[in-house]
Protein backbone atom coordinates (compact mmCIF):
# COMPACT_ATOMS: atom_id res chain seq x y z
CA UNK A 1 -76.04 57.62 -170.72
CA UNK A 2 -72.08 57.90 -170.47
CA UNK A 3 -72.25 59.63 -166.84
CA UNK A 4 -68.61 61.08 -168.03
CA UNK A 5 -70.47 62.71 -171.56
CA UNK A 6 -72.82 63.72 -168.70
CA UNK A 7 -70.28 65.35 -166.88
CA UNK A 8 -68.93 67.21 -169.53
CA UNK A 9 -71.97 68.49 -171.41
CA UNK A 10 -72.84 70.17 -167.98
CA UNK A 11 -69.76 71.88 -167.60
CA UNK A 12 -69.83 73.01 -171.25
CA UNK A 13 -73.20 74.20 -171.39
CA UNK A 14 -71.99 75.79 -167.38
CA UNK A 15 -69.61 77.71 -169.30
CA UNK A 16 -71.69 78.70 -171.72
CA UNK A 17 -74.13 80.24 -169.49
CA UNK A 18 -71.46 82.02 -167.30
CA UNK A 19 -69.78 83.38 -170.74
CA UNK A 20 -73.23 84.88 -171.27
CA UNK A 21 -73.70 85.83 -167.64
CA UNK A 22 -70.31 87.90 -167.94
CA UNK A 23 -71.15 89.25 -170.96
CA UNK A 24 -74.32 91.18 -169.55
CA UNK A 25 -72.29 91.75 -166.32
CA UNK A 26 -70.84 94.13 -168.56
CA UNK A 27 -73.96 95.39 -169.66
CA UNK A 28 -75.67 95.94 -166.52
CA UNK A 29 -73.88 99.02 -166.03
CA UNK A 30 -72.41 98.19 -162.27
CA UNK A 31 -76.29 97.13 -161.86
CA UNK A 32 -77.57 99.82 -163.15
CA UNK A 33 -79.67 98.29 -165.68
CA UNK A 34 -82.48 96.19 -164.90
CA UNK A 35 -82.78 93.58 -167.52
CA UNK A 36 -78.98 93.03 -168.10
CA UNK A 37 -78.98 92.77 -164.35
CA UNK A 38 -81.46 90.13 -163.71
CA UNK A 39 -80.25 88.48 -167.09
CA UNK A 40 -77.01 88.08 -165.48
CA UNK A 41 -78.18 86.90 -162.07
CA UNK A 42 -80.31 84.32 -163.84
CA UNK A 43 -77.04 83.12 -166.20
CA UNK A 44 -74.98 82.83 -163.52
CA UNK A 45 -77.31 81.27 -161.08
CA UNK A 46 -77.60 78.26 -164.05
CA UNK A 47 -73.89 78.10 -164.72
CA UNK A 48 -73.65 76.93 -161.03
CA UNK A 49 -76.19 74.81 -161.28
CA UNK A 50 -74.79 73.32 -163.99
CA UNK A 51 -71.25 73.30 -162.57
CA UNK A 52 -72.64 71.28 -159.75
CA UNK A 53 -73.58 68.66 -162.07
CA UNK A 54 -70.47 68.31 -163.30
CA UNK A 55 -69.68 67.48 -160.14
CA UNK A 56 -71.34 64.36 -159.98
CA UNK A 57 -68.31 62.78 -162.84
CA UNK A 58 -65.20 64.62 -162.70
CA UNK A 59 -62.94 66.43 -159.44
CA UNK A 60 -63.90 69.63 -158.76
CA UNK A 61 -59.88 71.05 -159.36
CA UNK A 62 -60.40 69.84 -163.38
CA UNK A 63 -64.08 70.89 -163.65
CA UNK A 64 -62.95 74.36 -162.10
CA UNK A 65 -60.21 74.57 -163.76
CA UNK A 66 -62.16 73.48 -167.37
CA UNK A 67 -64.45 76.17 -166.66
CA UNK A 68 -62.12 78.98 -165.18
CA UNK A 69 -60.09 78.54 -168.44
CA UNK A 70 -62.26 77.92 -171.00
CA UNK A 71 -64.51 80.69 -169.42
CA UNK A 72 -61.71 83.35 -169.63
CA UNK A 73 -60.58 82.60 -173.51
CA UNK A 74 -64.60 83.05 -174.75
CA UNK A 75 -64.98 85.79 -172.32
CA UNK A 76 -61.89 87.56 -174.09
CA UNK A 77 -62.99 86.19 -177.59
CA UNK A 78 -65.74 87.92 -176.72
CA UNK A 79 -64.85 91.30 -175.61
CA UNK A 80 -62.93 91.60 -178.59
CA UNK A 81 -65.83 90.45 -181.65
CA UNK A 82 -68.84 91.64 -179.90
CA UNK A 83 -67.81 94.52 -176.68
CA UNK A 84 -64.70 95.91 -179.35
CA UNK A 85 -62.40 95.86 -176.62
CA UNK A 86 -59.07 95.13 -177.22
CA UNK A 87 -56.27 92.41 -175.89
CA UNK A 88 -52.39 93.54 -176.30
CA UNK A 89 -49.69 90.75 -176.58
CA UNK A 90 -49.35 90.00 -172.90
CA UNK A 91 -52.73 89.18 -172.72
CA UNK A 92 -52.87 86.88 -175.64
CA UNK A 93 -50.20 85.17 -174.47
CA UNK A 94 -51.30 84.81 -170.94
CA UNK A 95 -54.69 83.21 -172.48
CA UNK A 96 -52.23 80.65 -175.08
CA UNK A 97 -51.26 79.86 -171.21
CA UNK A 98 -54.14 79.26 -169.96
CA UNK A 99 -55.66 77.28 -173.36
CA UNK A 100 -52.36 75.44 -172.72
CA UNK A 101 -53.21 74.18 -169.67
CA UNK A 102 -56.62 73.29 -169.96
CA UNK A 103 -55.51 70.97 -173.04
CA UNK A 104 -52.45 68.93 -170.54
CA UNK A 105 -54.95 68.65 -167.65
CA UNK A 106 -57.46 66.87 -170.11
CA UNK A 107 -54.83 65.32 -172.32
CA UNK A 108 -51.76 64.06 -169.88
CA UNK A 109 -53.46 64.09 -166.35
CA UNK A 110 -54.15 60.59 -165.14
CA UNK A 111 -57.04 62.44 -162.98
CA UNK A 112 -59.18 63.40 -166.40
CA UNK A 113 -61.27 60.46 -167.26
CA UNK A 114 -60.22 59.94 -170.75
């Protein structure tokens, strides 16, 4: 298998599981709830994991920045659908930013194996 595909269906399914592992983060009630507690624990101890993987085909700066990024826009995508929490203009535009970003590093950066 592609070891690059490799490297990148880690770090997606990594920020998957962190997304998730935020979510109930939120949940636990500053660890006040068991199961959203150890749900989160287990989530995030898998994102790394995962993340690690990544590792193995792409820099660490682009695969941290990759999941730092696309973490933050699904973690606000989700605070708004699912937690009803809302994002003012600032915010949206500080997460166009960040989208932004993410899409040069991967698009124009000679260090992203295209």
């Amino acid at each position: 298998m592609n070891p690059t595909l490799t490297a990148y269906g880690a770090l997606a399914a990594a920020i998957v599981l962190e997304v998730i592992g935020t979510t109930l983060l939120q949940k636990s009630a500053q660890f006040t709830k068991l199961l959203p507690t150890a749900g989160m624990v287990m989530f995030y101890v898998a994102s790394f994991y995962l993340l690690s993987q990544a590792l193995k085909g792409m820099p660490l700066g682009i695969a941290y920045a990759m999941w730092g990024g696309l973490g933050i826009v699904l973690t606000a995508l989700i605070s708004v659908f699912y937690l009803k929490q809302s994002l003012d203009l600032a915010a949206l535009a500080g997460i166009a930013l960040i989208v932004t970003g993410v899409v040069v590093m991967n698009t124009l950066s000679n260090t992203v194996s295209h």
